[in-house]
Every structure is written in C-alpha cells, then in structure tokens.
C-alpha atoms as a PDB file:
ATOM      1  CA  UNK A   1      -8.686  12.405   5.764  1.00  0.00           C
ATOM      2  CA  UNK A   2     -11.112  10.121   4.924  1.00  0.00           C
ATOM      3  CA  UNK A   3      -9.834   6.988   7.404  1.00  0.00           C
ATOM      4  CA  UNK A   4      -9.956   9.661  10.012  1.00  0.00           C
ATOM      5  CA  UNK A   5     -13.772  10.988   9.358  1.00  0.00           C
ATOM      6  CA  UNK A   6     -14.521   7.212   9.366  1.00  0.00           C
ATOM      7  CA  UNK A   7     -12.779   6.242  12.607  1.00  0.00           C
ATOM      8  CA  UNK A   8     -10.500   3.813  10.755  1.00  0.00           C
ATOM      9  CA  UNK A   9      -8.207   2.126  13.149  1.00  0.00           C
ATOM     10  CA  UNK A  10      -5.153   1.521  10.244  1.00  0.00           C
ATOM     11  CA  UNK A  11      -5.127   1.689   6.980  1.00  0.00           C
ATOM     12  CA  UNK A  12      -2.744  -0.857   4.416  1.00  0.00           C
ATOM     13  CA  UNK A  13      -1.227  -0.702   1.422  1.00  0.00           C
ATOM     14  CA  UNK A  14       0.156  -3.916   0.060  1.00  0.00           C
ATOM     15  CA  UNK A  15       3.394  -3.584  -1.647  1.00  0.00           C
ATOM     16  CA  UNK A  16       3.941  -3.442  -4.834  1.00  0.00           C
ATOM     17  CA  UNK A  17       6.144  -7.230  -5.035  1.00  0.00           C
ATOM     18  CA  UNK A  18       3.156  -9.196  -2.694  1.00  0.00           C
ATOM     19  CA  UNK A  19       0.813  -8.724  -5.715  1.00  0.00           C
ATOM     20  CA  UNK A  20      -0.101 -11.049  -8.425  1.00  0.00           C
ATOM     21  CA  UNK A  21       0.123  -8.461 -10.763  1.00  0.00           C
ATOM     22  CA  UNK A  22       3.455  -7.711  -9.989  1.00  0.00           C
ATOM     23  CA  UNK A  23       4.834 -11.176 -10.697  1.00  0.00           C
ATOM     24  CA  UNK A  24       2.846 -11.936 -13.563  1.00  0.00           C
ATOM     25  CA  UNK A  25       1.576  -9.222 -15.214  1.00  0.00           C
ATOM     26  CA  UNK A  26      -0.342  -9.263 -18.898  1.00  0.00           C
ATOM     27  CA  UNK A  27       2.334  -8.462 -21.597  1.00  0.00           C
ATOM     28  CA  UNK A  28       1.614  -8.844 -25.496  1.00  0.00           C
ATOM     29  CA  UNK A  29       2.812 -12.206 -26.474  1.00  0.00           C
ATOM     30  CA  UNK A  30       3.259 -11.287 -29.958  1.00  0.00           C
ATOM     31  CA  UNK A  31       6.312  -8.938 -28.476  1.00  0.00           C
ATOM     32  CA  UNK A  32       9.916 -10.162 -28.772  1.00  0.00           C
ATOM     33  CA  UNK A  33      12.006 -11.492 -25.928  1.00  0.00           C
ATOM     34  CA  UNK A  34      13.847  -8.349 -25.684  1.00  0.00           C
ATOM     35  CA  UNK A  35      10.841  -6.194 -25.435  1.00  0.00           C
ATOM     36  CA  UNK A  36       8.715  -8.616 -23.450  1.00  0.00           C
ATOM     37  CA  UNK A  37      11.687  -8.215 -20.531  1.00  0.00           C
ATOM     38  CA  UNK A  38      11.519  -4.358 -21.493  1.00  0.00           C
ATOM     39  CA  UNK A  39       7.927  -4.438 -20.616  1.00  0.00           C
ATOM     40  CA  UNK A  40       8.062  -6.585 -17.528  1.00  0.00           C
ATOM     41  CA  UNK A  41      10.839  -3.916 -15.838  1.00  0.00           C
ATOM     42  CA  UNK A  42       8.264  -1.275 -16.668  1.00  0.00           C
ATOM     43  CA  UNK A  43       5.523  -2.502 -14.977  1.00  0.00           C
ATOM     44  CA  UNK A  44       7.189  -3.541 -12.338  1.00  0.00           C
ATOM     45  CA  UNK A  45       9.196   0.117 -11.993  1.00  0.00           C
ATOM     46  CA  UNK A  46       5.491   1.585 -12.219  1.00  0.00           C
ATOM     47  CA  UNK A  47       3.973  -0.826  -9.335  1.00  0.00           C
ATOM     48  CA  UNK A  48       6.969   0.177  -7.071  1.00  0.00           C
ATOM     49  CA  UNK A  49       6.233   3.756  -7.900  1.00  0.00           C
ATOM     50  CA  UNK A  50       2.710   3.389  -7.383  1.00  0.00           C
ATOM     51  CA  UNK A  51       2.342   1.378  -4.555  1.00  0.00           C
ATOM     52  CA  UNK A  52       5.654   1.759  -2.732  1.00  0.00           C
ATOM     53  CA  UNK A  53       6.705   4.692  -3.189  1.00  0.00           C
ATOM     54  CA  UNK A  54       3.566   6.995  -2.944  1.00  0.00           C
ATOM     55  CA  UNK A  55       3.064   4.838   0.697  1.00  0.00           C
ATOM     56  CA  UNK A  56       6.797   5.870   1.656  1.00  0.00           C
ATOM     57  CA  UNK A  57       6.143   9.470   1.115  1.00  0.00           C
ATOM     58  CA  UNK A  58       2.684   9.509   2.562  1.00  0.00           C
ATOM     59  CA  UNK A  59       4.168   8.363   5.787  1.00  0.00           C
ATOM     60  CA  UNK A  60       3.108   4.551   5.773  1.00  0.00           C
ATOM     61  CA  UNK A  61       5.179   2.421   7.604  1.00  0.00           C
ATOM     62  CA  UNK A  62       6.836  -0.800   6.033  1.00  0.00           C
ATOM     63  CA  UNK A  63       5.055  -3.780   7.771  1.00  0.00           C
ATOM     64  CA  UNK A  64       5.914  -7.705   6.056  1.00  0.00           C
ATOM     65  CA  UNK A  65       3.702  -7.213   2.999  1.00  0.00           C
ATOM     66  CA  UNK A  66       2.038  -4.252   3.356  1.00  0.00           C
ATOM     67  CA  UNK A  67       2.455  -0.348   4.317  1.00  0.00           C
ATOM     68  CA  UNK A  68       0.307   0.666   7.135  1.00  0.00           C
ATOM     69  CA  UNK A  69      -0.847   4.059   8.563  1.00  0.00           C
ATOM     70  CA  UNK A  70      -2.115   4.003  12.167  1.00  0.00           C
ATOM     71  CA  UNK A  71      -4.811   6.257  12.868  1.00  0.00           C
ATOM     72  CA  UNK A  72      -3.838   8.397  15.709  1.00  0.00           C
ATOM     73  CA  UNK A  73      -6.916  10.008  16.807  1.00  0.00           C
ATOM     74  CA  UNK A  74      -8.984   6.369  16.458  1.00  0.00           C
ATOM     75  CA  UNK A  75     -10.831   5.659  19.659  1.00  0.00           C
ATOM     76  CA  UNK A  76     -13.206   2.410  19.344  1.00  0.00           C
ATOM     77  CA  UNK A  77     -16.838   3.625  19.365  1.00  0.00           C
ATOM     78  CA  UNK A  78     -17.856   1.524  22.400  1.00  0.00           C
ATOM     79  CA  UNK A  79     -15.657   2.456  24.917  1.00  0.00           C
ATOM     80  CA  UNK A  80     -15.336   5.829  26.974  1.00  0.00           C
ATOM     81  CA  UNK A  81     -12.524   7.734  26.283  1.00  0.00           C
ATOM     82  CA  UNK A  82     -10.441   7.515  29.504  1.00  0.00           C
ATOM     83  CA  UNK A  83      -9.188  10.421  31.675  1.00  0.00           C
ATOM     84  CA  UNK A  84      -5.939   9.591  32.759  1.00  0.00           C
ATOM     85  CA  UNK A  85      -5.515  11.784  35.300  1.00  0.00           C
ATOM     86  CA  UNK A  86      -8.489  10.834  37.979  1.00  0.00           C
END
C-alpha cells in the first residue's frame, strides 16, 4: 500500500542467502560445536522464513538476488498518461 501511495516503480527484497548475515551470522563462541551448527541452521531457517518466504507469499517475484514487486499502477510523474486509442 504504501509503494503504491508513493508511486514506487518496484519494490525488492533481497533474499535471505545474498546477505551477510546469512553467511556469517553472530553465534556465542563459548557454545559447543554441536550447538554452534544447531544455531547456524536456525538462523539461517529464520532468514529463509523471513525474507524468502514472506516475499513468496506476498507475491514477489524471484529475480537473481532479490524478490521484486512491480508496481502496476506506477506512471512516472513527468510524463502524460497516454490514451491509446486516439
């Protein structure tokens, strides 16, 4: 709603493996190996459901890196919308 009121042309979403985060995210070192790896697949099972999954179902299109949503009622606010049939 709010990339529509604001004549946003797209909006993107990176996904949830294209972020730093993902790949190296803070876990306590004091942890053992066992539970370190625990915590890594949790965080990275959140981040997918965060960021990949919530685009998915909100309609966002899979694009390389990212999720995008193109805004179909964006016109660019220095050109005349065009009648197409005159």
């Amino acid at each position: 709603m709010f990339a529509c009121q604001e004549g946003f042309r797209q909006v993107r979403v990176p996904k949830a493996a294209s972020l730093y985060s993902y790949h190296h995210p803070f876990i306590r070192p004091e942890l053992l190996p066992d539970a370190r790896e625990r915590a890594l697949q949790r965080v990275r099972k959140n981040m997918e459901l965060l960021y990949d999954a919530n685009a998915l179902e909100l309609g966002f299109i899979p694009d390389g890196r990212w999720f995008k949503w193109i805004n179909p009622s964006y016109r660019p606010k220095n050109r005349p919308v065009r009648d197409v049939g005159r």
